[in-house]
C-alpha atoms as a PDB file:
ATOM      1  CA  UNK A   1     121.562 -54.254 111.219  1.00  0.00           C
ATOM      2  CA  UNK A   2     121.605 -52.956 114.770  1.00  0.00           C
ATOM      3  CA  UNK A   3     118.412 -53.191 116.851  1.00  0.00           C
ATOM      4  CA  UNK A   4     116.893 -52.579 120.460  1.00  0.00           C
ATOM      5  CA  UNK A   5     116.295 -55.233 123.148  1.00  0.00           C
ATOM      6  CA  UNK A   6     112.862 -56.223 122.900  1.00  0.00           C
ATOM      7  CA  UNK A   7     113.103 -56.870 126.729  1.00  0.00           C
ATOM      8  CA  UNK A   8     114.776 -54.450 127.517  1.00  0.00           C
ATOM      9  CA  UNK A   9     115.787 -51.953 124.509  1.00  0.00           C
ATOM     10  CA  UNK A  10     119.206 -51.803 125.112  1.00  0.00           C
ATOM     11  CA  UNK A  11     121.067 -51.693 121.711  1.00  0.00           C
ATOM     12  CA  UNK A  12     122.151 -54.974 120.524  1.00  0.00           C
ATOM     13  CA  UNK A  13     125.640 -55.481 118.608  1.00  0.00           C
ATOM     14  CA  UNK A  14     125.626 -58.642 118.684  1.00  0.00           C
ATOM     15  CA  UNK A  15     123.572 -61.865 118.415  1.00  0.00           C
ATOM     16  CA  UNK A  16     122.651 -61.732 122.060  1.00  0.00           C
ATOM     17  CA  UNK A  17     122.082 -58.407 124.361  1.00  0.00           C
ATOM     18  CA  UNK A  18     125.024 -57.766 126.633  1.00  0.00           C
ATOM     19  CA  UNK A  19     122.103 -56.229 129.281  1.00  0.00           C
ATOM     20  CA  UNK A  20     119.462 -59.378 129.315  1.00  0.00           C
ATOM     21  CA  UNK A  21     121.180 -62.033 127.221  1.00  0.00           C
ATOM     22  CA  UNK A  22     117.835 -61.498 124.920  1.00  0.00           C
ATOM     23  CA  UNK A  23     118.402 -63.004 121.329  1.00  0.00           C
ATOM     24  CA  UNK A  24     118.649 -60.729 118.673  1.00  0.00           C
ATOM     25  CA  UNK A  25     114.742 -60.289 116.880  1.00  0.00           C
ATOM     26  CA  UNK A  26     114.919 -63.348 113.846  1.00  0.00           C
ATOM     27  CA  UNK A  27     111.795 -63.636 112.222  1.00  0.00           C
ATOM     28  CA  UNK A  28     110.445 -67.227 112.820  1.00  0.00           C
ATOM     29  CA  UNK A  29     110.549 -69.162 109.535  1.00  0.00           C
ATOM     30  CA  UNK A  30     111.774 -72.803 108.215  1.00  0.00           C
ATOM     31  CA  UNK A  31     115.784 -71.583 108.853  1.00  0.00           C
ATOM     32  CA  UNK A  32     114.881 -70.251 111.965  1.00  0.00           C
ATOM     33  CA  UNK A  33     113.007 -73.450 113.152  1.00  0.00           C
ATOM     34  CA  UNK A  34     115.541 -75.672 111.474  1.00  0.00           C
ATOM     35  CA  UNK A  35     118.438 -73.867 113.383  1.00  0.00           C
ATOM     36  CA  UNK A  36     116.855 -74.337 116.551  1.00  0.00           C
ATOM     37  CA  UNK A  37     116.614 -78.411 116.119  1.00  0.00           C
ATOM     38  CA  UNK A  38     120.147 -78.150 115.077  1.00  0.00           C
ATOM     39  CA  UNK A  39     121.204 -76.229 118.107  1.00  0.00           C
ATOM     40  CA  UNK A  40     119.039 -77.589 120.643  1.00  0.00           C
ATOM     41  CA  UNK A  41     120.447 -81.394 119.716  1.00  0.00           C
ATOM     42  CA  UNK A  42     123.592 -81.103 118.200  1.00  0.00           C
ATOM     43  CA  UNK A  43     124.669 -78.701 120.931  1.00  0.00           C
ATOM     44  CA  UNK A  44     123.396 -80.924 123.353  1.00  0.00           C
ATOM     45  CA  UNK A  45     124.569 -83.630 122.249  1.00  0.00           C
ATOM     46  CA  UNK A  46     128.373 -82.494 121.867  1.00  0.00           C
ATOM     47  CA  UNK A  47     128.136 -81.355 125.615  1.00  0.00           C
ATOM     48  CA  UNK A  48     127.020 -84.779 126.797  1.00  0.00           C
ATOM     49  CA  UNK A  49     129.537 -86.574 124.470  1.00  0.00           C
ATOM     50  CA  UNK A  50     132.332 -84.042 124.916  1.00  0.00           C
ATOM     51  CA  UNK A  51     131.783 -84.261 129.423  1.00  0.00           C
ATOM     52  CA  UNK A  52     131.690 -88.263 128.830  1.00  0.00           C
ATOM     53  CA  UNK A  53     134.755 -88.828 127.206  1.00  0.00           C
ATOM     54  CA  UNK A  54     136.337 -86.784 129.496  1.00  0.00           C
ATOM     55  CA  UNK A  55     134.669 -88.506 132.130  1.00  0.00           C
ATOM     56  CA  UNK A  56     136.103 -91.644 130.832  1.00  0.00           C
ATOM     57  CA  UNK A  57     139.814 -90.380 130.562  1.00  0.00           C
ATOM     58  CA  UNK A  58     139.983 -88.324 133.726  1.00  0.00           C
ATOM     59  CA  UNK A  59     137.495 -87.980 136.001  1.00  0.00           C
ATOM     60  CA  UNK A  60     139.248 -85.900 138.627  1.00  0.00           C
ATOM     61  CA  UNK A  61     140.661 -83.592 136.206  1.00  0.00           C
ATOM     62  CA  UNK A  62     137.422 -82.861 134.078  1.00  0.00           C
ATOM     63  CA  UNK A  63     135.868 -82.272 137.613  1.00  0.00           C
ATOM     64  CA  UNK A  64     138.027 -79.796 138.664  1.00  0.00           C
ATOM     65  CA  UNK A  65     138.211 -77.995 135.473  1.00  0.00           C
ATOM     66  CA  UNK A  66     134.624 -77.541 135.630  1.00  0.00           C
ATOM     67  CA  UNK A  67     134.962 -76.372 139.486  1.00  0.00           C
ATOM     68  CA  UNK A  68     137.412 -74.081 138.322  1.00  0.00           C
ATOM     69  CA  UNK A  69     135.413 -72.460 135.820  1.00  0.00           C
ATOM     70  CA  UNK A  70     135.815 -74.228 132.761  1.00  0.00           C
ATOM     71  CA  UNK A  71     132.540 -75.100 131.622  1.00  0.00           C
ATOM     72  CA  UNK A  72     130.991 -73.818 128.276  1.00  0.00           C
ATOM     73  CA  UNK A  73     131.903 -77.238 126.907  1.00  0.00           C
ATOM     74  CA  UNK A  74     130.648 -79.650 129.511  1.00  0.00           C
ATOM     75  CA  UNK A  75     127.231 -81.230 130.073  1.00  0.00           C
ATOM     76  CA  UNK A  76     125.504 -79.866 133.719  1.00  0.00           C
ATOM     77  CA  UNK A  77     127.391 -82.145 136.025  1.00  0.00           C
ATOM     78  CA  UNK A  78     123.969 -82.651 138.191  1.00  0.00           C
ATOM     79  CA  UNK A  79     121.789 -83.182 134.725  1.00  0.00           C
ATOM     80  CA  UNK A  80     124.261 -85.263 133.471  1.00  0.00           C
ATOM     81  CA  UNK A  81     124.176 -87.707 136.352  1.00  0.00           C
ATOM     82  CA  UNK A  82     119.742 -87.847 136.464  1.00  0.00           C
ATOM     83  CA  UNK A  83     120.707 -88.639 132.848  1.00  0.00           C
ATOM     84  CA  UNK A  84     123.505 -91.664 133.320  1.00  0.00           C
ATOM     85  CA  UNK A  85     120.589 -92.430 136.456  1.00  0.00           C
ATOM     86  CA  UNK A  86     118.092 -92.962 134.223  1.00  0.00           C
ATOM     87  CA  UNK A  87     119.647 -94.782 131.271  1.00  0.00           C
ATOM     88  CA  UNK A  88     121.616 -97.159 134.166  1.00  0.00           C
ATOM     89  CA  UNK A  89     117.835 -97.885 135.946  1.00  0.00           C
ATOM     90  CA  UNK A  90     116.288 -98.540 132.420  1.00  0.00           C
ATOM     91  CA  UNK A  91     118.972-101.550 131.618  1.00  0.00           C
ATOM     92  CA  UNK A  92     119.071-102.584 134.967  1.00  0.00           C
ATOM     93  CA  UNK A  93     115.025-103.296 135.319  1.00  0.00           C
ATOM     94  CA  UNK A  94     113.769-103.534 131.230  1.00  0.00           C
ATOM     95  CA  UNK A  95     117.221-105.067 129.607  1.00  0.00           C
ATOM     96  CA  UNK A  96     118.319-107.633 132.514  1.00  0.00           C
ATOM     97  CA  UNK A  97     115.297-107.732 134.884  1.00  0.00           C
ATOM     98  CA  UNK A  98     117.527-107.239 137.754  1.00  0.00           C
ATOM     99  CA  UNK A  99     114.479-106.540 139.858  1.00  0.00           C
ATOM    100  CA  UNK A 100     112.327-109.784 138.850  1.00  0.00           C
ATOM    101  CA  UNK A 101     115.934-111.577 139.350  1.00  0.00           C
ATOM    102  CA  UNK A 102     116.536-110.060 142.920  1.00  0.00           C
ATOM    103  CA  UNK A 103     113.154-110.640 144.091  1.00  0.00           C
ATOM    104  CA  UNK A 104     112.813-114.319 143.143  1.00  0.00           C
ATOM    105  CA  UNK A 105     116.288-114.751 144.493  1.00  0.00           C
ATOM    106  CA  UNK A 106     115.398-112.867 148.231  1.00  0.00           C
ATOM    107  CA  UNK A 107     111.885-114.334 147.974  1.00  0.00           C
ATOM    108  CA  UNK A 108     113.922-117.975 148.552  1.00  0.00           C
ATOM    109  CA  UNK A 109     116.106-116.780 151.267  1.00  0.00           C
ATOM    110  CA  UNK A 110     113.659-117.981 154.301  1.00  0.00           C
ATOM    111  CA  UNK A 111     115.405-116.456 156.652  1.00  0.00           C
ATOM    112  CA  UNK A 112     114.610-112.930 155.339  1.00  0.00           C
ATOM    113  CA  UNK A 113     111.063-110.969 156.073  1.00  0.00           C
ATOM    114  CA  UNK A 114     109.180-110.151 153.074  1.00  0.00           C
ATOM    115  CA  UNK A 115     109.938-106.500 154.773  1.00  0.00           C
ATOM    116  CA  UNK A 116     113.885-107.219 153.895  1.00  0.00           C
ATOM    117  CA  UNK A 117     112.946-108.948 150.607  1.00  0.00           C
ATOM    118  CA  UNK A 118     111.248-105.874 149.307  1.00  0.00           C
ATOM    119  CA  UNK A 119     114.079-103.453 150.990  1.00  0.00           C
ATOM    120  CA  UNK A 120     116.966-105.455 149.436  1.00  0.00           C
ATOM    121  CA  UNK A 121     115.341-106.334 146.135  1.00  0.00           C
ATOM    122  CA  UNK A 122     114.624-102.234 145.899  1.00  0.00           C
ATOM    123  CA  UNK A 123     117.973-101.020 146.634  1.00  0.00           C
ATOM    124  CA  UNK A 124     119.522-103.425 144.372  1.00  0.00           C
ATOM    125  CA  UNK A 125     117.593-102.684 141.238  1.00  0.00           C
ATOM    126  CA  UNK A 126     117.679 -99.007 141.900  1.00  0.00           C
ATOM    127  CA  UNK A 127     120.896 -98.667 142.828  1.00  0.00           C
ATOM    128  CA  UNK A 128     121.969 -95.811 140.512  1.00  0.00           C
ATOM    129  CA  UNK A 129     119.027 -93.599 141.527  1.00  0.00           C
ATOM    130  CA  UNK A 130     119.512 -94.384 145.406  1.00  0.00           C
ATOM    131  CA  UNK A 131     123.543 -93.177 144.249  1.00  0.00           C
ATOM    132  CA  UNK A 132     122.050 -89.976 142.997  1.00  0.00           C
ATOM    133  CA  UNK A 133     119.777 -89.370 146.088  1.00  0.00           C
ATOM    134  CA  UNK A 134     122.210 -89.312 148.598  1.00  0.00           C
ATOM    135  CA  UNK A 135     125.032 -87.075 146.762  1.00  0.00           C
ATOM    136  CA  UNK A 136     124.059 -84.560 149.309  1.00  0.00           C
ATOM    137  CA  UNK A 137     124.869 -87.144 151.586  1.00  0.00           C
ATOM    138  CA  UNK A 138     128.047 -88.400 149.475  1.00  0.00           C
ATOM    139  CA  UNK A 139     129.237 -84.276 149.793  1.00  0.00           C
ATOM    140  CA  UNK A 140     128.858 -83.891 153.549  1.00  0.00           C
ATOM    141  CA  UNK A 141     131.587 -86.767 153.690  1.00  0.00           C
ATOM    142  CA  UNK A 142     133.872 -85.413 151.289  1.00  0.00           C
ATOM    143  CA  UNK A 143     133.825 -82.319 152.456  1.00  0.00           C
ATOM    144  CA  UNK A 144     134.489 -83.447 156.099  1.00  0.00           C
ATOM    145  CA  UNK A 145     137.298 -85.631 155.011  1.00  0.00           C
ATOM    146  CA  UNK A 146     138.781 -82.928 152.426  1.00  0.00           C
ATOM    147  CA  UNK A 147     138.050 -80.068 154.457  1.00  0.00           C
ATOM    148  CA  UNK A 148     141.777 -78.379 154.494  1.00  0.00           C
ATOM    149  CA  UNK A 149     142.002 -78.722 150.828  1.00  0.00           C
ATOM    150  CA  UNK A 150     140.289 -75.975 149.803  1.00  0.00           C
ATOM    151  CA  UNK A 151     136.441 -76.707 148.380  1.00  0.00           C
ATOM    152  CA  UNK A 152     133.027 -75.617 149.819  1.00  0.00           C
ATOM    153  CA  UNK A 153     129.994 -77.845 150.717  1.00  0.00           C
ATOM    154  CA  UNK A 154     128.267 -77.292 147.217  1.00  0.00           C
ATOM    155  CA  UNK A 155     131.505 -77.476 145.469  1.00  0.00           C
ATOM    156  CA  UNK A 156     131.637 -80.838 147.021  1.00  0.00           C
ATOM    157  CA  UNK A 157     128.160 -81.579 145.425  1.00  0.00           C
ATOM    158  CA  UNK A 158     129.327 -80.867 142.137  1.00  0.00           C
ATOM    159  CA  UNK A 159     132.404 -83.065 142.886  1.00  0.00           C
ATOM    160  CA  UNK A 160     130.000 -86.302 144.109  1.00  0.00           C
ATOM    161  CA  UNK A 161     127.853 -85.375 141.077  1.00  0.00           C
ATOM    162  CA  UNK A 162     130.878 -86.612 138.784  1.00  0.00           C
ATOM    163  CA  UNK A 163     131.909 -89.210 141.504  1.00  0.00           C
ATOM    164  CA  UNK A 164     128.218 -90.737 140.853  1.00  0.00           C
ATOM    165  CA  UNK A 165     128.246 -90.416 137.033  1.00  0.00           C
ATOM    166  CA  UNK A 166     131.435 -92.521 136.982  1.00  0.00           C
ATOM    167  CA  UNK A 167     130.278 -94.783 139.475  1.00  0.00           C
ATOM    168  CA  UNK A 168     127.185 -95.185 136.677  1.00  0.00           C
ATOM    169  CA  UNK A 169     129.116 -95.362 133.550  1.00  0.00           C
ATOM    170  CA  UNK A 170     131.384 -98.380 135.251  1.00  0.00           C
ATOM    171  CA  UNK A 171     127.996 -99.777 135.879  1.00  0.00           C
ATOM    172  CA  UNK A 172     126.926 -98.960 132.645  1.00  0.00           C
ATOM    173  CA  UNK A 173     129.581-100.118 130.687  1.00  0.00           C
ATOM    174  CA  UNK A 174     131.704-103.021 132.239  1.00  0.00           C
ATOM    175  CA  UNK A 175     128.675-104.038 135.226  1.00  0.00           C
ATOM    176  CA  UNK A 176     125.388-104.441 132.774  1.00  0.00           C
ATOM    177  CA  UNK A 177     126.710-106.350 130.070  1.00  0.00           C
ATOM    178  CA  UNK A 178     128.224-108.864 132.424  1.00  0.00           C
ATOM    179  CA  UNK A 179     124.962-109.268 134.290  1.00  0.00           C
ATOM    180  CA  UNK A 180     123.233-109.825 131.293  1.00  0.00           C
ATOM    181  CA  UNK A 181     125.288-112.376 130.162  1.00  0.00           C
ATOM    182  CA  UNK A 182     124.965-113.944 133.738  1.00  0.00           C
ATOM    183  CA  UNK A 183     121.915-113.586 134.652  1.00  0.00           C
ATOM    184  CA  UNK A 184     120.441-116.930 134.190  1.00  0.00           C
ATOM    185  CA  UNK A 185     123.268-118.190 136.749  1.00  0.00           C
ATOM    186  CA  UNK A 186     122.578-116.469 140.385  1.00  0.00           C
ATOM    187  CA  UNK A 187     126.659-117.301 141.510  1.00  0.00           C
ATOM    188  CA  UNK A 188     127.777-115.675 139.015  1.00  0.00           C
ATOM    189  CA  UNK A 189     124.775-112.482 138.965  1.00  0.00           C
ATOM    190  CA  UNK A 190     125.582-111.816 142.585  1.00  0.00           C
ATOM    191  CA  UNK A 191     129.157-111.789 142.683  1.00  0.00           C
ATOM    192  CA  UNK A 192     129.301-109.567 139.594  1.00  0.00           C
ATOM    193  CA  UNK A 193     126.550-107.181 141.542  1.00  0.00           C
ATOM    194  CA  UNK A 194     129.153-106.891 144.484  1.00  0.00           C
ATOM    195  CA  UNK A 195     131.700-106.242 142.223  1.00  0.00           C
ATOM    196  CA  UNK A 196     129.771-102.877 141.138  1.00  0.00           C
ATOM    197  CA  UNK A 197     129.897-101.768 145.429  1.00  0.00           C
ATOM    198  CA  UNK A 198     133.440-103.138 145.510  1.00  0.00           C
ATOM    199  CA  UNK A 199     134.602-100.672 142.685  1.00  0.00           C
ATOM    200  CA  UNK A 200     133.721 -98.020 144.519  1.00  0.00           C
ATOM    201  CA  UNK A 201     137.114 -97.218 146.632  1.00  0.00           C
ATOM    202  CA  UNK A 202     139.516 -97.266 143.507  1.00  0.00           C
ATOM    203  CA  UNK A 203     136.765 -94.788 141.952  1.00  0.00           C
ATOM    204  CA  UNK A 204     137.520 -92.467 144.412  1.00  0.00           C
ATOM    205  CA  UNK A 205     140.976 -93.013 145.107  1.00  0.00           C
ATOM    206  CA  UNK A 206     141.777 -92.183 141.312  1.00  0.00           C
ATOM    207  CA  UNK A 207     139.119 -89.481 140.736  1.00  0.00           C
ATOM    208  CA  UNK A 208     140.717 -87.576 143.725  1.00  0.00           C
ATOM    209  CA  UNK A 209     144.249 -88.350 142.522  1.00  0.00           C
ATOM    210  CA  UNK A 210     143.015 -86.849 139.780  1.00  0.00           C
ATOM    211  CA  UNK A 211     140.823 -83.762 141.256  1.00  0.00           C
ATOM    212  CA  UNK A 212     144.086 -82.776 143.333  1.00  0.00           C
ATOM    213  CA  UNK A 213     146.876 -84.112 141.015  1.00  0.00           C
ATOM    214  CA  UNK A 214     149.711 -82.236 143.577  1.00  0.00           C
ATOM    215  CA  UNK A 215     148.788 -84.234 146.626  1.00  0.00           C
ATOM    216  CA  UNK A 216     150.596 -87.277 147.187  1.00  0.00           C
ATOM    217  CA  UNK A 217     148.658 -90.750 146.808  1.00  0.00           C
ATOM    218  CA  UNK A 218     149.380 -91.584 150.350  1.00  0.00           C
ATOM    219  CA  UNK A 219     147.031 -88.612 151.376  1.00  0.00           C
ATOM    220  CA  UNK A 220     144.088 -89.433 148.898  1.00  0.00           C
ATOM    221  CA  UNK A 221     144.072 -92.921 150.210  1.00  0.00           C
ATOM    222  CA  UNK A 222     143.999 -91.305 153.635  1.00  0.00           C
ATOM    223  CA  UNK A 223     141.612 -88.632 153.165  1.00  0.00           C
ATOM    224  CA  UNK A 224     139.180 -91.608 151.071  1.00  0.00           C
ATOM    225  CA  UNK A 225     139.618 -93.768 153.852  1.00  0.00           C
ATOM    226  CA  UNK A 226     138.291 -90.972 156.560  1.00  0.00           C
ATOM    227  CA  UNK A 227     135.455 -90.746 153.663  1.00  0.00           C
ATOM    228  CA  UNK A 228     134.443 -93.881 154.329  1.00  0.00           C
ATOM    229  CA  UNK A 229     134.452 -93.643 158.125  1.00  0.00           C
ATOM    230  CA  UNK A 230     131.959 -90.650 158.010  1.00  0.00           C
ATOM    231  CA  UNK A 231     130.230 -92.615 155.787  1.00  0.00           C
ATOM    232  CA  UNK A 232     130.018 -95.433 158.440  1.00  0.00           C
ATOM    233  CA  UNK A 233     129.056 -92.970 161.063  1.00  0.00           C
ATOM    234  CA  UNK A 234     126.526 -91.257 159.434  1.00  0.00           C
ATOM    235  CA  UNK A 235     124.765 -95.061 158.447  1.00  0.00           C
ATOM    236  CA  UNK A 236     124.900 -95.588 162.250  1.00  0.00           C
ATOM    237  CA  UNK A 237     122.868 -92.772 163.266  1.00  0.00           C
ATOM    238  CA  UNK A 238     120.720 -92.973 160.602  1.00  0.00           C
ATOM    239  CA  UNK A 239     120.609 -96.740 161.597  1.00  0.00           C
ATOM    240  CA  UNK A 240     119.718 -95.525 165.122  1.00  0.00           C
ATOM    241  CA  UNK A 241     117.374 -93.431 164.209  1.00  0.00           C
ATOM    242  CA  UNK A 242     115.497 -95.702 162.070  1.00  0.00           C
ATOM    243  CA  UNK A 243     115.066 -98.288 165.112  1.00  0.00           C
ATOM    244  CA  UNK A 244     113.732 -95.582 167.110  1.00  0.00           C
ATOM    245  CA  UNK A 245     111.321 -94.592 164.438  1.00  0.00           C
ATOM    246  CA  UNK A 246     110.197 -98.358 164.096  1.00  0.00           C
ATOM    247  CA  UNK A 247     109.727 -98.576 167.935  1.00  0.00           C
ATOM    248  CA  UNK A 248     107.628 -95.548 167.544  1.00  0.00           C
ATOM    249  CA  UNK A 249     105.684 -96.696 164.943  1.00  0.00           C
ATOM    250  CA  UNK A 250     104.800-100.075 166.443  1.00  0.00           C
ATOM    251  CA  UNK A 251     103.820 -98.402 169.734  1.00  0.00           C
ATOM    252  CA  UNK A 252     101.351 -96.102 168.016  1.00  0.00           C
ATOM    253  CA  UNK A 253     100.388 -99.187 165.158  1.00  0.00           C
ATOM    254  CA  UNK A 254      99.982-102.093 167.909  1.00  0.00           C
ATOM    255  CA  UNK A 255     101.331-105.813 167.270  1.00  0.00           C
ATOM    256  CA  UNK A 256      99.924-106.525 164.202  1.00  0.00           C
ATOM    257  CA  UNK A 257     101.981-103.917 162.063  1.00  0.00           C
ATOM    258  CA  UNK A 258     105.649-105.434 162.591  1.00  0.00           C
ATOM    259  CA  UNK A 259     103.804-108.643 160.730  1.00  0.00           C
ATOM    260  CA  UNK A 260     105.076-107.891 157.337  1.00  0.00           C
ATOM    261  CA  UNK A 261     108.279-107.478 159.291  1.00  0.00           C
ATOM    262  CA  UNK A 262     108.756-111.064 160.809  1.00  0.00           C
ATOM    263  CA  UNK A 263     111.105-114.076 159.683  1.00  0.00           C
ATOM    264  CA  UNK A 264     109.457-116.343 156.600  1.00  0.00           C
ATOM    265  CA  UNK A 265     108.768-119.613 157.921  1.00  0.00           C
END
């Protein structure tokens, strides 16, 4: 039977309102509850399986076909990559204890400060979440490098948001198991933790290949490469800027604060 909008009271002929997107007036009862649970997890859960297998098979491709417009299927490209950040940060620090592993392994290094300890030992346990903080960064890059190919600034943050979640499922997948298995063996931890940073180009050279599947691979090695170089620049100034801020600091602190900052001895 027909019925008005409660929100509005525009006629509904359908489930939803065509003016407000309102539901259609169900009486709340054990079918109506029960439907929602269904919806709200099955639904969900279909989305976030459907965008990670697609993830898996073609990263580029599922990107742009959610750029494009395709997207009642796929999981939120920006939730979905808090999500992968999350699950990633939880097996890094309460499956393998990368961060009680990193920090006993800095804390013996005595040529590091117990500043650098604590900086390095940080960024290497929350590597997935310091991935999802910069995409902003990440898109600035890619969208200078790409910039003649078509795709605005935020389009490009929807782009790194995929870029990140593939980056974390490699981690997730092929990276975490391996450090478990190593991670009573430091050799072996750390050069399977460089191996994560060192996948990095080939992720982007095939997600792009993949993104813009009429370009030729010489020019998404080329364009990836001038990715990298903004990249570089942008870590300079930033770089720059941080030894200013320091300098700052210490003149306003006096002596004592760049303690924590000094060699071990």
């Amino acid at each position: 039977m027909d019925q008005n909008c409660l929100n509005c009271s525009t006629l509904i002929l359908n489930n939803f309102c065509d003016n407000c997107g309102q539901k259609k007036f169900k009486k709340i009862d054990r079918k109506y509850i029960w439907d929602e649970i269904q919806y709200t997890f099955l639904h969900t859960n279909k989305g976030f399986l459907y965008s990670i297998k697609n993830i898996i098979k073609n990263p580029g491709k599922t990107a742009r076909a959610f750029v494009d417009g395709n997207r009642v299927n796929h999981y939120k490209p920006i939730l979905l990559v808090f999500v992968l950040s999350g699950i990633s940060t939880f097996i890094s620090i309460k499956i393998i204890g990368f961060e009680k592993i990193m920090s006993a392994f800095y804390a013996r290094e005595t040529l590091n400060s117990a500043y650098m300890n604590d900086v390095m030992t940080a960024l290497k346990s929350y590597n997935s979440i310091l991935m999802l903080l910069l995409v902003p960064v990440f898109a600035l890059t890619t969208k200078l490098a790409f910039r003649k190919w078509g795709n605005n600034y935020y389009e490009h943050v929807v782009i790194n948001a995929y870029i990140v979640c593939v980056y974390t499922l490699f981690n997730i997948i092929i990276i975490s198991p391996l450090l478990y298995i190593f991670k009573n063996n430091m050799d072996y931890f750390t050069m399977t933790s460089s191996l994560s940073m060192l996948s990095v180009p080939l992720i982007l050279v095939w997600f792009f290949k993949g993104f813009y599947p009429m370009r030729p691979l010489k020019s998404i090695i080329g364009r990836v490469l001038l990715t990298f170089t903004c990249l570089f620049i942008l870590f300079l100034l930033f770089v720059v800027l941080a030894i200013i801020g320091g300098v700052v600091y210490a003149m306003i602190a006096g002596p004592e604060s760049l303690e924590y900052f000094k060699p071990k001895q």
